[in-house]
Protein backbone atom coordinates (compact mmCIF):
# COMPACT_ATOMS: atom_id res chain seq x y z
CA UNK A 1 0.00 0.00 0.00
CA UNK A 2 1.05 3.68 -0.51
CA UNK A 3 1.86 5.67 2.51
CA UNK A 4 -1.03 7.99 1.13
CA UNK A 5 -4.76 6.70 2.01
CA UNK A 6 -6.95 7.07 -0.57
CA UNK A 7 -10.90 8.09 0.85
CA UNK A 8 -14.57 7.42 -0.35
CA UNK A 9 -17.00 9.13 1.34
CA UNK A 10 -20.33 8.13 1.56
CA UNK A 11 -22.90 11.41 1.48
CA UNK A 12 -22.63 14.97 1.52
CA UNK A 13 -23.45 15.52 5.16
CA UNK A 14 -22.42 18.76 6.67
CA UNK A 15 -19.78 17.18 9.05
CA UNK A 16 -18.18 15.63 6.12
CA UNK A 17 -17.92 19.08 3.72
CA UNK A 18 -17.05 21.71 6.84
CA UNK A 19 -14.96 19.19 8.95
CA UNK A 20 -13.40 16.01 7.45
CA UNK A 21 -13.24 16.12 3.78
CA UNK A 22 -11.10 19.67 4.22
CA UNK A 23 -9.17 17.62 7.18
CA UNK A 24 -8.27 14.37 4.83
CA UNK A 25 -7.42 16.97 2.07
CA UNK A 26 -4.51 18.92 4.03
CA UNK A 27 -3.36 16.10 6.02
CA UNK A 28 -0.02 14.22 5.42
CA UNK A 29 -1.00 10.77 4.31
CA UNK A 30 -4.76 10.72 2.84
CA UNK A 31 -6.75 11.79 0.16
CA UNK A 32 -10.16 12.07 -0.98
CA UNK A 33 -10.72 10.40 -4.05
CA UNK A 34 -14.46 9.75 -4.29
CA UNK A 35 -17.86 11.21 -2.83
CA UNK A 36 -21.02 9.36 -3.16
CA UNK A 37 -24.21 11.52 -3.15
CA UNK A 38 -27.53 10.74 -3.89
CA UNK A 39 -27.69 14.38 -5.34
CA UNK A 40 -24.81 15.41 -6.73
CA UNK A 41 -26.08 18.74 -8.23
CA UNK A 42 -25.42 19.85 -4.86
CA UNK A 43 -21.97 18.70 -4.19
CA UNK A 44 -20.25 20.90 -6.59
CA UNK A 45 -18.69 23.10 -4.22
CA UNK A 46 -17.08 20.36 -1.83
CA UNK A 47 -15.68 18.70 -5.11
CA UNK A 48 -14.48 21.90 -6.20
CA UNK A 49 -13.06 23.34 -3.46
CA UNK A 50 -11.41 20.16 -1.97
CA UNK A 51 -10.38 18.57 -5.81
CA UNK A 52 -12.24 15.69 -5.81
CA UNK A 53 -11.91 13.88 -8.76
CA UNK A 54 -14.80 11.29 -8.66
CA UNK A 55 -18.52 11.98 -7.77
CA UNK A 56 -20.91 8.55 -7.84
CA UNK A 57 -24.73 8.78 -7.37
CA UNK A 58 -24.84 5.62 -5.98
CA UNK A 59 -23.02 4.69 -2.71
CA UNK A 60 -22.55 0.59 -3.40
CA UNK A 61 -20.38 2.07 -6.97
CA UNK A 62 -17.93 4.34 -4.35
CA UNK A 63 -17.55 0.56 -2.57
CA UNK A 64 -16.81 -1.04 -5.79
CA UNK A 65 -13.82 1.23 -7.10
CA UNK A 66 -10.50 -0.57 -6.07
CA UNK A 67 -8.84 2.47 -5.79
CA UNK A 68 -10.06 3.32 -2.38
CA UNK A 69 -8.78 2.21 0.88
CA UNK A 70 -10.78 3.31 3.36
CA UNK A 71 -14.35 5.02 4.12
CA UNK A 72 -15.96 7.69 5.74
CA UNK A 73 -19.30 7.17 6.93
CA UNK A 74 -20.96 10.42 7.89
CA UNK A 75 -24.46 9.52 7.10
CA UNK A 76 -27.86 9.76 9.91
CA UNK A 77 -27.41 7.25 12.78
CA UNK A 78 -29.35 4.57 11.34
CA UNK A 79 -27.49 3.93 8.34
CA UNK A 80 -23.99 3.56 10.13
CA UNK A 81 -24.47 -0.21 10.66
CA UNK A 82 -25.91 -0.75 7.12
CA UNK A 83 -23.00 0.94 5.08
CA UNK A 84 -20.31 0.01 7.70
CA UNK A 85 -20.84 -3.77 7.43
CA UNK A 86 -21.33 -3.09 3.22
CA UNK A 87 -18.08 -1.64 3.15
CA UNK A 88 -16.36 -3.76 4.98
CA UNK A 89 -18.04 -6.53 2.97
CA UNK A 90 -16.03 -4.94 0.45
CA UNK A 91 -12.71 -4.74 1.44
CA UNK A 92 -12.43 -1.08 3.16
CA UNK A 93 -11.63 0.40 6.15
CA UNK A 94 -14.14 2.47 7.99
CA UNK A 95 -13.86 5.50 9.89
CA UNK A 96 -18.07 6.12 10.79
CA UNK A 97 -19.18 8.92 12.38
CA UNK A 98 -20.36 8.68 16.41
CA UNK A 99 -22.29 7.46 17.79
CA UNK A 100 -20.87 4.35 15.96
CA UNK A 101 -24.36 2.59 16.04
CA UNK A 102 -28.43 3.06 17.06
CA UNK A 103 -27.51 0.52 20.07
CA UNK A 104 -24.78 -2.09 21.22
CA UNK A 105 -25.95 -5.02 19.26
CA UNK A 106 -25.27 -3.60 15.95
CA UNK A 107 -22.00 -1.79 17.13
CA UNK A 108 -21.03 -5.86 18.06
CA UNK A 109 -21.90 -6.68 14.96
CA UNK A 110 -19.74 -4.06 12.82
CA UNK A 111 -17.10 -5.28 15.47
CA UNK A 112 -16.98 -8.49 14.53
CA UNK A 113 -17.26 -7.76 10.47
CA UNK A 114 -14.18 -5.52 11.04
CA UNK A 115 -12.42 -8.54 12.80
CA UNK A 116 -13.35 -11.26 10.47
CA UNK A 117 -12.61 -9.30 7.30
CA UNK A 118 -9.05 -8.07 8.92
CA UNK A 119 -10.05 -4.43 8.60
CA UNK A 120 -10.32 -0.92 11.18
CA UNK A 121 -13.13 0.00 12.34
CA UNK A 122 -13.07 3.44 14.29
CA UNK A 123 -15.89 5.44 15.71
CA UNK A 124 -15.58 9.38 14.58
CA UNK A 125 -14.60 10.52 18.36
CA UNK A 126 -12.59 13.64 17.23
CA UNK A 127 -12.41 14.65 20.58
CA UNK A 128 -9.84 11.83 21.71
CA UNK A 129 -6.94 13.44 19.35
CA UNK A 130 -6.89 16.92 20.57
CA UNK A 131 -4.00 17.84 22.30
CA UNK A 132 -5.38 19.62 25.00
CA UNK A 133 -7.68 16.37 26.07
CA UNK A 134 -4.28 13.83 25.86
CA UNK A 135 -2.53 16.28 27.89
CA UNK A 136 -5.32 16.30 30.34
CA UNK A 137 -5.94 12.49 30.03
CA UNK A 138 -2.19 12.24 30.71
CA UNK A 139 -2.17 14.29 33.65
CA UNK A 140 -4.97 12.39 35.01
CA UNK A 141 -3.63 9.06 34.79
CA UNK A 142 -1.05 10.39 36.41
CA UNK A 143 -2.09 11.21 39.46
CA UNK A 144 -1.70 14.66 39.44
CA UNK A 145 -5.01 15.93 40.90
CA UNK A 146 -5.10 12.41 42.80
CA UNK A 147 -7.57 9.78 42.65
CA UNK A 148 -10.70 10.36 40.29
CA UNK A 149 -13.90 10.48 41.97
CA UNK A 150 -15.87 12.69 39.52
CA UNK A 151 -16.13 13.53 35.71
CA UNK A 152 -19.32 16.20 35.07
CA UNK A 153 -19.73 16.42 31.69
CA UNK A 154 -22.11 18.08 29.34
CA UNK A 155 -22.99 18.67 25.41
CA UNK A 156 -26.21 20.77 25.51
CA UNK A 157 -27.04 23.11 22.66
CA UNK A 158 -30.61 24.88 21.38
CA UNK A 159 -31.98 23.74 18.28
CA UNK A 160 -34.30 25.90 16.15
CA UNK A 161 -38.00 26.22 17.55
CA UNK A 162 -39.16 25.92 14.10
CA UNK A 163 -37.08 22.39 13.79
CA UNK A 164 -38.27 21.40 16.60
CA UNK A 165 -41.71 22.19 15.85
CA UNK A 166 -41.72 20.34 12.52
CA UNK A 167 -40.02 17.21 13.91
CA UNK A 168 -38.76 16.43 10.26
CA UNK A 169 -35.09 16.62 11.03
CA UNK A 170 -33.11 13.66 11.47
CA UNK A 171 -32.08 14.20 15.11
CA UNK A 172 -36.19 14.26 16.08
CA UNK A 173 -36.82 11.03 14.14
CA UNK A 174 -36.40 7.79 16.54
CA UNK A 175 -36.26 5.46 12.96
CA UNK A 176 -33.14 7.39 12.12
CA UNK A 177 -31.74 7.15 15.44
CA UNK A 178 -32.73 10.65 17.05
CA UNK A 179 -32.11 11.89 20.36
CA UNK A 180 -29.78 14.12 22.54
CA UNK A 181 -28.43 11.10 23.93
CA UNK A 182 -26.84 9.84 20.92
CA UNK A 183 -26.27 12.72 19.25
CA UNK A 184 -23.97 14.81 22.03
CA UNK A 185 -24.67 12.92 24.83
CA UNK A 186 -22.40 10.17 23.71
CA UNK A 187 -19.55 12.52 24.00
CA UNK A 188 -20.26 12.58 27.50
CA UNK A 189 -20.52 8.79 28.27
CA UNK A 190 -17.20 8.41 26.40
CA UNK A 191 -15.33 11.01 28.36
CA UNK A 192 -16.46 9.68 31.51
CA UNK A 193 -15.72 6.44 30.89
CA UNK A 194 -11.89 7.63 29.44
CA UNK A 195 -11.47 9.63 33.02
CA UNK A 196 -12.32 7.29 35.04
CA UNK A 197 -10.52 4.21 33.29
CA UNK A 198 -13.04 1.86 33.66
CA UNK A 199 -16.72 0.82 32.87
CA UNK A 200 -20.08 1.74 35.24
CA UNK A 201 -21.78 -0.88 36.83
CA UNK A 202 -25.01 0.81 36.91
CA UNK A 203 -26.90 4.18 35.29
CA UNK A 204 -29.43 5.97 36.12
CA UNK A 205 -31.45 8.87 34.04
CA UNK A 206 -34.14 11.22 33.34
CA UNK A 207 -35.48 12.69 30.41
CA UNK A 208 -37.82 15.04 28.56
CA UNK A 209 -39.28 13.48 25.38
CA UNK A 210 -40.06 15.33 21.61
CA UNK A 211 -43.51 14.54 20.46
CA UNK A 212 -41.78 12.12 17.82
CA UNK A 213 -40.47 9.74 21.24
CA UNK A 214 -36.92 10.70 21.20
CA UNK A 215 -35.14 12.38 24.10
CA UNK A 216 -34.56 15.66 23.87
CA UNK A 217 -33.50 16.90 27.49
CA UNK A 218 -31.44 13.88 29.19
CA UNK A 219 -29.44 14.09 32.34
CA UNK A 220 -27.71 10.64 33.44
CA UNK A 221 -25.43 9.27 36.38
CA UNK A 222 -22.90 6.85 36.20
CA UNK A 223 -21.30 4.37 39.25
CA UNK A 224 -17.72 3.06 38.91
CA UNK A 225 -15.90 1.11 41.45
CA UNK A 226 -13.87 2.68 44.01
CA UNK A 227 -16.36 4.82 44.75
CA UNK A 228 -16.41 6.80 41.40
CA UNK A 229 -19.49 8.86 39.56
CA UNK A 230 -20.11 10.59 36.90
CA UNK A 231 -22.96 13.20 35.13
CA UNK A 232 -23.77 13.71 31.97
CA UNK A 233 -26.08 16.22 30.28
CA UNK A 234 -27.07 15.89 26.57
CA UNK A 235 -30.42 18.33 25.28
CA UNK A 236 -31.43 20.30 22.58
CA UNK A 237 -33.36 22.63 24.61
CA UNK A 238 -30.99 24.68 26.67
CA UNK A 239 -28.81 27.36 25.90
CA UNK A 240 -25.00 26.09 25.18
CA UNK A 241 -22.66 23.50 27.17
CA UNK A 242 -19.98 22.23 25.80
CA UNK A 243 -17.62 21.41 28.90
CA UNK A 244 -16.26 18.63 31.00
CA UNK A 245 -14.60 18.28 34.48
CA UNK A 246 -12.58 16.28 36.56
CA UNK A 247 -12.64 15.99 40.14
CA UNK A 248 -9.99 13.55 42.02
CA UNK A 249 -8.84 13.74 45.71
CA UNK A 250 -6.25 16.12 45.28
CA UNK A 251 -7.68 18.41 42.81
CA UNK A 252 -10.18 19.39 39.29
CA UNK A 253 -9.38 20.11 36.11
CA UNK A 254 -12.14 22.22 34.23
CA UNK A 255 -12.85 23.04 30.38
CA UNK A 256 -14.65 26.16 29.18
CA UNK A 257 -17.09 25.03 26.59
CA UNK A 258 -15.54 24.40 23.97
CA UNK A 259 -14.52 21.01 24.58
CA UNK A 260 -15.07 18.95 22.29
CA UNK A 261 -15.05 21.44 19.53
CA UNK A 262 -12.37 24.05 20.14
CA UNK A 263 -11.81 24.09 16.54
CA UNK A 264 -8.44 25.63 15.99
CA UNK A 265 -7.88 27.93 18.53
CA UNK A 266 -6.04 27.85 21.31
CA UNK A 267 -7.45 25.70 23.54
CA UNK A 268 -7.70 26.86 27.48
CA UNK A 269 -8.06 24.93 31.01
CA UNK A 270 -7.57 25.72 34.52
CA UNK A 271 -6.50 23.45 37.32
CA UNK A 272 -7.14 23.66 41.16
CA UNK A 273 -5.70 22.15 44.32
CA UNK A 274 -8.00 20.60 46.32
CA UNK A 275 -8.63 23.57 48.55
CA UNK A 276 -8.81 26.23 45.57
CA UNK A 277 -11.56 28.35 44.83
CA UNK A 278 -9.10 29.70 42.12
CA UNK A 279 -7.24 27.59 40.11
CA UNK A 280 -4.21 28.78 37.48
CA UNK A 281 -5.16 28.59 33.78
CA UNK A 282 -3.07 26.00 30.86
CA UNK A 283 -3.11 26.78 27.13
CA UNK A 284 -2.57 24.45 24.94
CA UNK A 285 -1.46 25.42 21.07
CA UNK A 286 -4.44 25.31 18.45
CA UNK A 287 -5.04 22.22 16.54
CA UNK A 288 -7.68 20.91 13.93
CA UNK A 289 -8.98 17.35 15.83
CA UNK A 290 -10.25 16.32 12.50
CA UNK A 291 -7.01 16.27 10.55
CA UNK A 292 -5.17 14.37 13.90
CA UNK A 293 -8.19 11.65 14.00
CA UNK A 294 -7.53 10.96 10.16
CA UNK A 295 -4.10 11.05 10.23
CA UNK A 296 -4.29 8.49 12.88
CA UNK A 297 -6.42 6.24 11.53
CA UNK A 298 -4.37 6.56 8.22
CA UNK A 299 -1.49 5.64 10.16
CA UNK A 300 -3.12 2.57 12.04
CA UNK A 301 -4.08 1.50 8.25
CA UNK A 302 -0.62 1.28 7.07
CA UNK A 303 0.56 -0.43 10.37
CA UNK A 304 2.42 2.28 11.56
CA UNK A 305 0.25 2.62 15.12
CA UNK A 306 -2.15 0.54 16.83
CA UNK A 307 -5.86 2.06 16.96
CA UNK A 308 -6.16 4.83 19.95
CA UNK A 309 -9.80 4.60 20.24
CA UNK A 310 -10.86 0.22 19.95
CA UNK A 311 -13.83 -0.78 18.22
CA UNK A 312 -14.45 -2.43 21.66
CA UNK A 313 -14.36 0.86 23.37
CA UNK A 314 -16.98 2.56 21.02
CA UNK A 315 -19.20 -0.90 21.99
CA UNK A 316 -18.81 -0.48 25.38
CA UNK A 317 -20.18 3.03 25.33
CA UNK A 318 -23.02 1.83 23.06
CA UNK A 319 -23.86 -0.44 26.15
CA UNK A 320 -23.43 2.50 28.39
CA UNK A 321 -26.48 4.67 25.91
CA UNK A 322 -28.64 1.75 26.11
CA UNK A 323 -28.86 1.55 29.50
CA UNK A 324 -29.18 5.37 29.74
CA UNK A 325 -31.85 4.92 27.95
CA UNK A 326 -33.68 2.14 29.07
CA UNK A 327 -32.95 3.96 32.42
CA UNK A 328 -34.94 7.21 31.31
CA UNK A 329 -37.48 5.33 29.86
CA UNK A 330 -38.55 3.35 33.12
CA UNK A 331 -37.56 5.30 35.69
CA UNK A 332 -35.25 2.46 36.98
CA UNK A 333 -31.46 1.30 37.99
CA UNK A 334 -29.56 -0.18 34.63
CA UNK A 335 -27.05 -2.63 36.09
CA UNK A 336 -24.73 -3.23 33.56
């Protein structure tokens, strides 16, 4: 293989034109060589601007060109398990957007495809790459604020009135995987669960429900061992959050929000000692998370890393969102 990745990417979502098509174009070892669209009249500007050179109106002829190595799946939740397993049926590695699945059983079941067939299969958890999160993750594990006994974390933003009204959009539809739980709030579950090292062993949640069924306002606890717990809120009814914290025995670490997109800024956070009500502010340099996640997985393709975020990681935090919701849902303790 080349030490350049060659891309298909399969739809012309918004996340794949603004973020990760520009991010695969001015990274060091990938390319986009394909976009499949069911309506390519209106990809003319991402294929312009970014120098695409082939355009397919079909997604299963993108799978079928030998020229590509890997794919990009940024379609609605409740394709990702459909086109993952096709393309991995056909001989390419997947990067798919989060949440990876609609639930844990199909996220086992693009697992085990990926396995069988020899291929990567990484959930679209930009997040993990910045530097200012691996610099916190590192200072965490540590010890430097002590032992973790709390991550808060929250992804909250307010979507249109009108959208939410209508209830057409994707995020509002429970077929295509809707909800505030798997669209942000899986950011949350996953930073938790990357704190705190380990998996719950039980959930608990509450919600406010859309007139379609899906969530829409979630909040949700988490128990660890060794006495650990963690929040999460996920809505699209509030005003913005976009922040995480971590609180150990010796200290906290805390994020303005912008923490999971900082874009390419520099990126700000402020530690305190246990007994601070003031803590002293870190800065790390700007960075596009993006172009790090696909240079990464590049790299993992041509064997030059091992995978930084598992397929079996992204399952487990499937598991976690199912019993978040089944724990909103009926008012009950999710042991898992």
């Amino acid at each position: 293989m080349a030490e350049q990745i060659k891309w298909g990417v399969l739809g012309n979502a918004e996340i794949a034109r603004v973020c990760v098509i520009p991010a695969m174009q001015k990274s060091r070892n990938s390319m986009v060589h394909g976009l499949a669209t069911r309506s390519p009249e209106n990809a003319g500007q991402v294929v312009a601007d970014n120098n695409i050179t082939q355009v397919y109106d079909k997604y299963d002829e993108l799978l079928a060109d030998p020229v590509i190595d890997a794919v990009y799946i940024p379609l609605p939740n409740y394709l990702h398990h459909t086109w993952t397993l096709k393309a991995l049926a056909a001989g390419k590695h997947v990067l798919c957007e989060k949440p990876l699945a609609c639930n844990a059983r199909e996220a086992l079941e693009m697992a085990e495809a990926a396995a069988a067939g020899g291929l990567l299969l990484m959930e679209g958890m930009m997040y993990r790459f910045h530097p200012r999160n691996l610099l916190i993750r590192d200072m965490v594990t540590q010890g430097k604020i002590g032992t973790v006994a709390l991550v808060r974390s929250s992804f909250c933003y307010p979507m249109d009135e009108e959208i939410l009204a209508k209830g057409n959009n994707a995020r509002l539809k429970a077929e295509m995987g809707g909800g505030a739980l798997l669209d942000v709030g899986c950011y949350s579950a996953s930073v938790a669960r990357w704190f705190m090292g380990m998996e719950p062993s039980a959930v608990q949640a509450q919600a406010v429900y859309h007139s379609s069924g899906v969530d829409m306002h979630l909040v949700g606890s988490l128990s660890f061992a060794e006495n650990g717990l963690a929040t999460i809120e996920a809505s699209f009814i509030t005003s913005l959050q976009q922040t995480y914290s971590v609180l150990g025995s010796e200290g906290a670490i805390e994020l303005p929000h912008d923490a999971f997109i900082p874009w390419e800024k520099e990126a700000a956070f402020t530690v305190r000692g246990k007994d601070q009500e003031v803590g002293h502010k870190q800065v790390t340099e700007g960075a596009d998370e993006y172009q790090l996640m696909v240079e990464h997985f590049a790299d993992a393709i041509l064997g030059k890393e091992r995978l930084a975020l598992t397929v079996e990681e992204s399952v487990g935090n499937m598991r976690v969102l199912d019993g978040l919701a089944e724990a909103a849902r009926t008012g009950t303790t999710i042991r898992l």
